[in-house]
Protein backbone atom coordinates (compact mmCIF):
# COMPACT_ATOMS: atom_id res chain seq x y z
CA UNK A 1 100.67 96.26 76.01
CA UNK A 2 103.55 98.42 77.26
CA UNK A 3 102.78 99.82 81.09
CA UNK A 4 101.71 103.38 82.02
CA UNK A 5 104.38 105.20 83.26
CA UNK A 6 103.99 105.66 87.24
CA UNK A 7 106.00 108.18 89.52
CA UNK A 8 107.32 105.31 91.44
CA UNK A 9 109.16 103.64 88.60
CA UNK A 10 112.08 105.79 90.04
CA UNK A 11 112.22 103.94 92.96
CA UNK A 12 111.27 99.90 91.66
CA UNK A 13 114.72 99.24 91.09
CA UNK A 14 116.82 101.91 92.81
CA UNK A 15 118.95 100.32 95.37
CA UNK A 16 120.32 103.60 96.98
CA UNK A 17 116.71 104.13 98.07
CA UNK A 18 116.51 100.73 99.91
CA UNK A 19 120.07 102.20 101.71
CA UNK A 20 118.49 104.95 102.92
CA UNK A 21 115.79 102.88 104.71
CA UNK A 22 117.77 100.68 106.08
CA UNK A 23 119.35 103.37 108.04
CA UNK A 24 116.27 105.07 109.60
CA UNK A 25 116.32 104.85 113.30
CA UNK A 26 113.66 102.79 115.76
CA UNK A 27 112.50 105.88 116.75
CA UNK A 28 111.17 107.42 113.69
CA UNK A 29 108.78 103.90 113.25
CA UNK A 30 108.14 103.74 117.43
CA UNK A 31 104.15 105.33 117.32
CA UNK A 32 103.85 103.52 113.93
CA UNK A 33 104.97 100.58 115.37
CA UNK A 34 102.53 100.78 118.56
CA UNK A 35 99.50 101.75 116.66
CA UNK A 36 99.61 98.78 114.18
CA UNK A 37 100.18 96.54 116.94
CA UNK A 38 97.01 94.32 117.28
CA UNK A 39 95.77 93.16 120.45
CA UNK A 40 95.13 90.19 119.82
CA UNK A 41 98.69 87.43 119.87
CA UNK A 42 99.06 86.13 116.52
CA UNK A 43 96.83 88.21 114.87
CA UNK A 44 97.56 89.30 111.07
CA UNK A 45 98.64 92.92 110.46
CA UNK A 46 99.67 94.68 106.89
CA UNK A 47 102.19 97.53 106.44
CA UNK A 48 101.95 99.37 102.97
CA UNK A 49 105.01 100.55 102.03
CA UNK A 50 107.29 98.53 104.11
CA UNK A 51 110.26 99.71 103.09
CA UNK A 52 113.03 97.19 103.89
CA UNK A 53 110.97 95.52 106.99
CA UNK A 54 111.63 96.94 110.28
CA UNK A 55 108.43 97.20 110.88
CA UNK A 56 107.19 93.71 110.00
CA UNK A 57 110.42 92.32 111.65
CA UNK A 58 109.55 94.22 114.94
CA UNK A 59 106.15 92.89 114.93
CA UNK A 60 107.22 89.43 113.76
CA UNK A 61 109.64 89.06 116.23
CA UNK A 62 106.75 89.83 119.04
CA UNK A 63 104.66 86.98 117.44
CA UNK A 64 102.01 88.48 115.39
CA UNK A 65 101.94 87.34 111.55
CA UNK A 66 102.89 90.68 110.18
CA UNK A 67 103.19 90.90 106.13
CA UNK A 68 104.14 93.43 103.84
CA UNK A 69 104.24 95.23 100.79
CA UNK A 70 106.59 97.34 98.97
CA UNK A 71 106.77 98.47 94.94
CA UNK A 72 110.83 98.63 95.01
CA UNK A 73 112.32 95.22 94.42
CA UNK A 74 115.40 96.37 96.35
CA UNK A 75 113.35 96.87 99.89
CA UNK A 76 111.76 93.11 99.55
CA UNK A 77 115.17 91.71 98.90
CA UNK A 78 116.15 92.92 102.01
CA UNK A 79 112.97 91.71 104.12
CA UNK A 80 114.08 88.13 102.96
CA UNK A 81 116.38 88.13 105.26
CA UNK A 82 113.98 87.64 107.92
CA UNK A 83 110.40 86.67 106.36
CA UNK A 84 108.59 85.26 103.27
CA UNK A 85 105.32 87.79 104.31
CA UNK A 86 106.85 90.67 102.38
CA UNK A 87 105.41 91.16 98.61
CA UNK A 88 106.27 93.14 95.92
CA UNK A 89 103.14 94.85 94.51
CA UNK A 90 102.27 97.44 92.15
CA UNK A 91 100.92 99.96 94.17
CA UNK A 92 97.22 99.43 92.93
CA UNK A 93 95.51 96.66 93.91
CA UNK A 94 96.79 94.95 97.37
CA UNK A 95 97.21 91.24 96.75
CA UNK A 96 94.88 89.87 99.69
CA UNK A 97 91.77 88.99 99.88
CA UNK A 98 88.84 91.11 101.67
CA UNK A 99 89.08 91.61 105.37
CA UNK A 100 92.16 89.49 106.01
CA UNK A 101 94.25 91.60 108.61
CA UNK A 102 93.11 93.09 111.61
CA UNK A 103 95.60 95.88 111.72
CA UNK A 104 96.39 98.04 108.24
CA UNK A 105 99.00 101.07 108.14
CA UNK A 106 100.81 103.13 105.63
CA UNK A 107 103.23 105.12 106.98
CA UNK A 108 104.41 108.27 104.81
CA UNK A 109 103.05 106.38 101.39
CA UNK A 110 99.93 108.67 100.69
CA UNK A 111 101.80 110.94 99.18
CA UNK A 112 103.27 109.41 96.65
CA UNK A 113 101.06 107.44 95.11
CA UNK A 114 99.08 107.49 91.80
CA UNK A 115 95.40 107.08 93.35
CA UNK A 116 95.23 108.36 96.41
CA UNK A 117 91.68 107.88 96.81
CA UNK A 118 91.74 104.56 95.97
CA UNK A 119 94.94 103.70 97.67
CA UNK A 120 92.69 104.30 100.87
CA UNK A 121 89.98 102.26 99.60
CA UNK A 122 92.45 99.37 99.31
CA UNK A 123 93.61 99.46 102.64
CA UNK A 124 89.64 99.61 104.13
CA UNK A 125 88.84 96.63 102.09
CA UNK A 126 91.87 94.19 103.24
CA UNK A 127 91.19 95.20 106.73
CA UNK A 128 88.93 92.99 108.53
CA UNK A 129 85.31 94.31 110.42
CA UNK A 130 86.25 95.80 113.63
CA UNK A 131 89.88 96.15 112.78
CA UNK A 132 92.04 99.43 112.56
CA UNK A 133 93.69 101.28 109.39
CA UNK A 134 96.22 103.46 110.33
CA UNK A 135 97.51 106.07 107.55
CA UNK A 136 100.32 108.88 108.66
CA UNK A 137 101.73 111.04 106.20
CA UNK A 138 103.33 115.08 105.89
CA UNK A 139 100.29 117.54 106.50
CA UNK A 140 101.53 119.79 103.26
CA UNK A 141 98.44 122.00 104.12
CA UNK A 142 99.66 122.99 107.72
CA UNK A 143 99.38 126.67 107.80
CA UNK A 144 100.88 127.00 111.61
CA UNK A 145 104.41 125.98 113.12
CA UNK A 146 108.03 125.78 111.98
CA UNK A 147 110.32 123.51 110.57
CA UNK A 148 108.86 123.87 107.30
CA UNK A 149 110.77 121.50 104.66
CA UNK A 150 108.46 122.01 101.94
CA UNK A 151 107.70 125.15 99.82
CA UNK A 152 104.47 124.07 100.09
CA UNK A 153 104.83 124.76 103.84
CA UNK A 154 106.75 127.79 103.75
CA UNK A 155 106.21 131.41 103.95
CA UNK A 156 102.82 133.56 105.34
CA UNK A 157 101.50 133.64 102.13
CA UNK A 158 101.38 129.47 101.56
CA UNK A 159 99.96 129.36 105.30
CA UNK A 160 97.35 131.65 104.13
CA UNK A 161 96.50 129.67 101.45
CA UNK A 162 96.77 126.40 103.07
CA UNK A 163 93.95 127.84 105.76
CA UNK A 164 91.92 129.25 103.14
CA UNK A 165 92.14 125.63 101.62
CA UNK A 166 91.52 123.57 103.88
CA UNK A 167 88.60 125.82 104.99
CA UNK A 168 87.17 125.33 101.21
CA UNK A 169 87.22 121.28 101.23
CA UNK A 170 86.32 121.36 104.17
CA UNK A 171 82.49 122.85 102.85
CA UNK A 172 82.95 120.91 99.67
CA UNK A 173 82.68 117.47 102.40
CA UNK A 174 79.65 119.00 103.00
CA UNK A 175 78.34 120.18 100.00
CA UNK A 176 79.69 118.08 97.38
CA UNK A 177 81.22 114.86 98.48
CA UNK A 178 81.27 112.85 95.43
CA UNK A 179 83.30 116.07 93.91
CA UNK A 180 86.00 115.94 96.64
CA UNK A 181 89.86 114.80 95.58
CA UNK A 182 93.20 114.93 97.08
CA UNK A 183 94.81 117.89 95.59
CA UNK A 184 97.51 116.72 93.24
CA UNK A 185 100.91 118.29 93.17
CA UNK A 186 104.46 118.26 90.86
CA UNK A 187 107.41 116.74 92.34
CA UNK A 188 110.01 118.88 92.97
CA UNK A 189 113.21 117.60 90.85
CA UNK A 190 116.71 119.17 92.55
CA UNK A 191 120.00 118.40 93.99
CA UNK A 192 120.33 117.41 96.83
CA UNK A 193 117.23 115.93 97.59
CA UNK A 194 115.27 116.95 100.53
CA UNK A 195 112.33 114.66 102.73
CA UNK A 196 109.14 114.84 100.45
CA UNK A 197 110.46 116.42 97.03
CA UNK A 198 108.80 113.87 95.25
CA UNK A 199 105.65 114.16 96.77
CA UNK A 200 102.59 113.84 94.29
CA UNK A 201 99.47 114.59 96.95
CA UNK A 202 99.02 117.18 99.09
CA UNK A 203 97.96 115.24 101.95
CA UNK A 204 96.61 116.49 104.74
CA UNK A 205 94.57 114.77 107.65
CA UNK A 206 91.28 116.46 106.64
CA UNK A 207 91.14 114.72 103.20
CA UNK A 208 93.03 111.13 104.77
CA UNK A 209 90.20 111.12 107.61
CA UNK A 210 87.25 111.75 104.70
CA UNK A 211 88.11 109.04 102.43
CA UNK A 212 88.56 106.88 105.24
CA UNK A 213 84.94 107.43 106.50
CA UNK A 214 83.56 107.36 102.92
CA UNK A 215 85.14 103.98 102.69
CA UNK A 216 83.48 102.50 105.66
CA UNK A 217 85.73 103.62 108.26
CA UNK A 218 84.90 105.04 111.62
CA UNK A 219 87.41 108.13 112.87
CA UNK A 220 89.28 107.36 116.02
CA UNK A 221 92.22 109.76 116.44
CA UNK A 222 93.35 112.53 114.69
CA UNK A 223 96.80 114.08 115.71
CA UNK A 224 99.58 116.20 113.71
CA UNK A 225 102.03 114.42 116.11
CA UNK A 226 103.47 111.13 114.18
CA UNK A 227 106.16 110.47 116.81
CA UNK A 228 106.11 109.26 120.20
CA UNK A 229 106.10 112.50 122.20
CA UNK A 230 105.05 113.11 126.20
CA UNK A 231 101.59 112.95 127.10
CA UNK A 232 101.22 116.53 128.39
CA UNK A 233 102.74 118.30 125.10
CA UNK A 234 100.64 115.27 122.62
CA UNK A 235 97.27 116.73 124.49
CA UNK A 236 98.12 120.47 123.96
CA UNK A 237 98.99 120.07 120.05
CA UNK A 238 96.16 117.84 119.66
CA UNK A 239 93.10 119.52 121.50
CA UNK A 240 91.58 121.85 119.13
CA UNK A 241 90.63 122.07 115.29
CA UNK A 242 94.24 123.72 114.91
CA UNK A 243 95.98 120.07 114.85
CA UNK A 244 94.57 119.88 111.24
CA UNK A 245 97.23 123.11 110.58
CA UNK A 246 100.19 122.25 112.46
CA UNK A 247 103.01 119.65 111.72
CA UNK A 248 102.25 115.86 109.96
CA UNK A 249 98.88 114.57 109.38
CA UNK A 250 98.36 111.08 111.62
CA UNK A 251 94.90 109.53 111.36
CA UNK A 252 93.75 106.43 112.49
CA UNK A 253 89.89 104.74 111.96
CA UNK A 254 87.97 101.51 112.51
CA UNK A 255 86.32 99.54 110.17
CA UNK A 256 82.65 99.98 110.71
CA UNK A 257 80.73 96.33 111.20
């Protein structure tokens, strides 16, 4: 039986993506980096969507058993280079067993996958009791700031409707939870390509913090920063309800016992 076609097919086999990667800088992975970072030595951590590995090599090269797991062949022929812990997948169904890491991330994957919602339940379920999940990803539903990259960002009347949005799911969580979904959105297909075109989901930390909680997942930080910034400027963005309108969408949780 022939495959459904998947958004990411684009990218399984495109090895001008895995370039691209490869030339991110430290900086842009540096909080990432730090939160999936276990405390334990040695201890087993998972990064969904590795890319080409800096991540995992970073934290391999401190000693922890970090794996991977990527849907473009291209990015795990580069991790080789360094480690065997980096898998291809098919962005479903991780290939590990129940509870077997103690630190789980996805950085800037959300977005562009088929199932959000059970994308998130995926990463709860490989992470062990106790342990964190870490999920960071473009807050397309900011409605304050600048810098806006995405239409979906752009303009008074898309803030508008991003506030009056997030305002409605958030009394749908209340109301009717088993109703709630990530809002779904088109790609955007243009030259040249710009960061988040092909975005699918309009993610957005209210939604990423829900389905982590509904998953069995205990909030511990939600921020719009997801870079390392000073302390001082990190508490003034981050101290009111208003982080959940401004910038990127960074949420991390627990696993509940």
């Amino acid at each position: 039986m022939a495959s459904t076609p998947s958004h990411l097919d684009h990218v399984r086999n495109d090895l001008a993506y895995a370039d691209i990667l490869a030339n991110w800088d430290a900086a842009f992975y540096a909080k990432f980096t730090e939160a999936l970072r276990p405390k334990t030595p040695g201890a087993r951590v998972l990064d969904i969507g590795c890319g080409v590995g800096q991540v995992v090599a970073q934290l391999t090269r401190e000693g922890f058993e970090a794996h991977g797991v990527d849907v473009s062949a291209p990015n795990i022929e580069r991790t080789r280079a360094f480690t065997d812990r980096c898998l291809l997948y098919d962005g479903n169904r991780l290939p590990y067993p129940d509870g077997n890491f103690q630190r789980v991330g996805a950085l800037n994957v959300v977005e562009h996958v088929q199932d959000p919602e059970g994308f998130i339940a995926e990463a709860v379920r490989v992470c062990a009791p106790g342990g964190r999940i870490i999920l960071s990803s473009p807050n397309f539903l900011r409605f304050l700031g600048w810098r806006d990259y995405h239409p979906r960002m752009r303009g008074l009347g898309n803030k508008w409707h991003n506030l009056q949005g997030l305002l409605a799911r958030r009394q749908a969580m209340r109301q009717t939870p088993d109703q709630v979904r990530f809002e779904r959105m088109s790609p955007i297909i243009k030259e040249p390509f710009t960061p988040d075109d092909d975005a699918i989901v309009c993610t957005n930390a209210l939604d990423m913090g829900f389905f982590l909680e509904r998953n069995g997942a205990r909030l511990v930080e939600v921020a719009c920063t997801d870079r390392t910034v000073p302390g001082w400027i990190n508490l003034l963005l981050n101290a009111s309800p208003l982080k959940y309108g401004l910038f990127n969408a960074w949420v991390v949780a627990e696993k509940r016992a």
